[in-house]
Structures are given as structure tokens and as C-alpha cells.
Protein backbone atom coordinates (compact mmCIF):
# COMPACT_ATOMS: atom_id res chain seq x y z
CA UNK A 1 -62.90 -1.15 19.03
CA UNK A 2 -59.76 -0.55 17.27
CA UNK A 3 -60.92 0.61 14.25
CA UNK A 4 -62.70 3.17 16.08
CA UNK A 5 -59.20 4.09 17.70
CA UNK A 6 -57.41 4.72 14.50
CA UNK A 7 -60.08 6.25 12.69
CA UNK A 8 -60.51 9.09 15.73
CA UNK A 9 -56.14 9.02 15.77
CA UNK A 10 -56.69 9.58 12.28
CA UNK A 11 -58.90 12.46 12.31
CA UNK A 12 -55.81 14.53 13.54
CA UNK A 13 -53.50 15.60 10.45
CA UNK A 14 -50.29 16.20 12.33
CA UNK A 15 -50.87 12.69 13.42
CA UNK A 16 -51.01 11.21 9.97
CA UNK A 17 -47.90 13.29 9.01
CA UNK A 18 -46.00 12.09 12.27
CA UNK A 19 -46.37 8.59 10.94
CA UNK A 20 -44.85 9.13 7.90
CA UNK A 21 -42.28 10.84 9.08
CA UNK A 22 -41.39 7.88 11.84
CA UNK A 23 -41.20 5.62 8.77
CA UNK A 24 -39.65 8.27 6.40
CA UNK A 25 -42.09 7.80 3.85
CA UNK A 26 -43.88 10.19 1.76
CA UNK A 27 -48.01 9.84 1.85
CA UNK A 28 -47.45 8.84 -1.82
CA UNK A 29 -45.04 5.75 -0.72
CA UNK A 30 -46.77 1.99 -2.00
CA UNK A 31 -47.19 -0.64 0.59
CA UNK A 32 -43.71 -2.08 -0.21
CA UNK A 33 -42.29 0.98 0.34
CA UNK A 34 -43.82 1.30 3.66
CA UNK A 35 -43.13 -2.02 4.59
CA UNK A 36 -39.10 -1.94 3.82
CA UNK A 37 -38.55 1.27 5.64
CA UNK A 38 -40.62 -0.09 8.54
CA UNK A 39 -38.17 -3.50 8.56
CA UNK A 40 -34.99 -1.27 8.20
CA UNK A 41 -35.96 0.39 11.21
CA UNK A 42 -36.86 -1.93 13.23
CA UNK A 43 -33.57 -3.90 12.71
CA UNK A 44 -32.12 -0.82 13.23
CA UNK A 45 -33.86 0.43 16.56
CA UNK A 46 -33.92 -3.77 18.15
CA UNK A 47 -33.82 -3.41 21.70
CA UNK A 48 -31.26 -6.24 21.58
CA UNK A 49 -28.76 -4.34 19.67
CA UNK A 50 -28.59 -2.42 23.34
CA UNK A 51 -28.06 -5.23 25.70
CA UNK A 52 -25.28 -3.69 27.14
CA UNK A 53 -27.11 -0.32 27.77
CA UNK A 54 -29.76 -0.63 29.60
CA UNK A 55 -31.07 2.90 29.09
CA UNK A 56 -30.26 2.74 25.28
CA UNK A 57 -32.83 -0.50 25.65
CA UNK A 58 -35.12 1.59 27.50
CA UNK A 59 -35.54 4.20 24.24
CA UNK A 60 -35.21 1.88 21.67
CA UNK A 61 -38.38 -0.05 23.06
CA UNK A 62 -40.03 3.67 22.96
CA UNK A 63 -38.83 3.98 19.44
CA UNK A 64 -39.88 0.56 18.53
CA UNK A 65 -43.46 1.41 19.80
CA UNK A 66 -43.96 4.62 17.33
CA UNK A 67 -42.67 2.46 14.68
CA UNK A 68 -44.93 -0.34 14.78
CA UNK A 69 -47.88 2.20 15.57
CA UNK A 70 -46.87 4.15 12.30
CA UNK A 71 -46.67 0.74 10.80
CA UNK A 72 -49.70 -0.60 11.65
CA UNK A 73 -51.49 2.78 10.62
CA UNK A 74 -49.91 3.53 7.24
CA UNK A 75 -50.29 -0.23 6.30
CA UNK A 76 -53.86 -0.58 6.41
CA UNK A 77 -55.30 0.57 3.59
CA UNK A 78 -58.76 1.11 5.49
CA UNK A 79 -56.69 3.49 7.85
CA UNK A 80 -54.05 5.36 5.70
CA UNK A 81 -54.81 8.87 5.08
């Protein structure tokens, strides 16, 4: 079922752009590459680093969510446009 998912997410251009540019990656970026920019960011956008801000928490889960989608997309060779 979720191969079907991402292959009709996929079907949409924009969509495969929009990942890339979550991860700031170019389509031509290697594995690695996609890898270390998703790790950078998600260090970066923890919901931890926000205890203290609860609404600061509240985006950075949102933020997380993209990034692991645009992760899990781009990082799939089967998937990756």
C-alpha cells in the first residue's frame, strides 16, 4: 500500500521538487548527500531543542514531518524522481 502512495505522490512534479527543496538538495545529490542534509536538519529542527516553547515544539514536529517524508521519498531509489 505504500508504494502505491508514493508512486501516485510522485506523479506530481512540484511534489518531487518540494522534497528537494525541504532537504536542500539538488535532484542530482547521491544518497550520502541526501542523507547528511536530512541528519543536519533534523538535529537542527529536534522538537527537544524547544522544550521551553511549547509552540516552537508544536512547528518543529510539523517541520520534522516534511523532513522525514522528503527523506523517506528521495532515499528510495525505487521512489526518487
Amino acid at each position: 500500500m505504500l508504494s502505491f502512495i508514493m508512486a501516485f505522490l510522485l506523479g506530481s512534479s512540484a511534489l518531487a521538487e518540494s522534497f528537494y527543496e525541504t532537504l536542500g538538495v539538488s535532484p542530482e545529490a547521491s544518497h550520502t548527500d541526501i542523507k547528511t542534509a536530512w541528519k543536519k536538519l533534523v538535529i537542527k529542527n529536534h522538537p527537544d531543542k524547544f522544550i521551553n516553547n511549547p509552540q516552537g515544539a508544536a512547528l518543529a514536529t510539523e517541520k520534522l514531518s516534511l523532513i522525514n517524508a522528503a527523506e523517506s521519498v528521495l532515499g528510495d531509489p525505487d521512489f526518487r524522481i
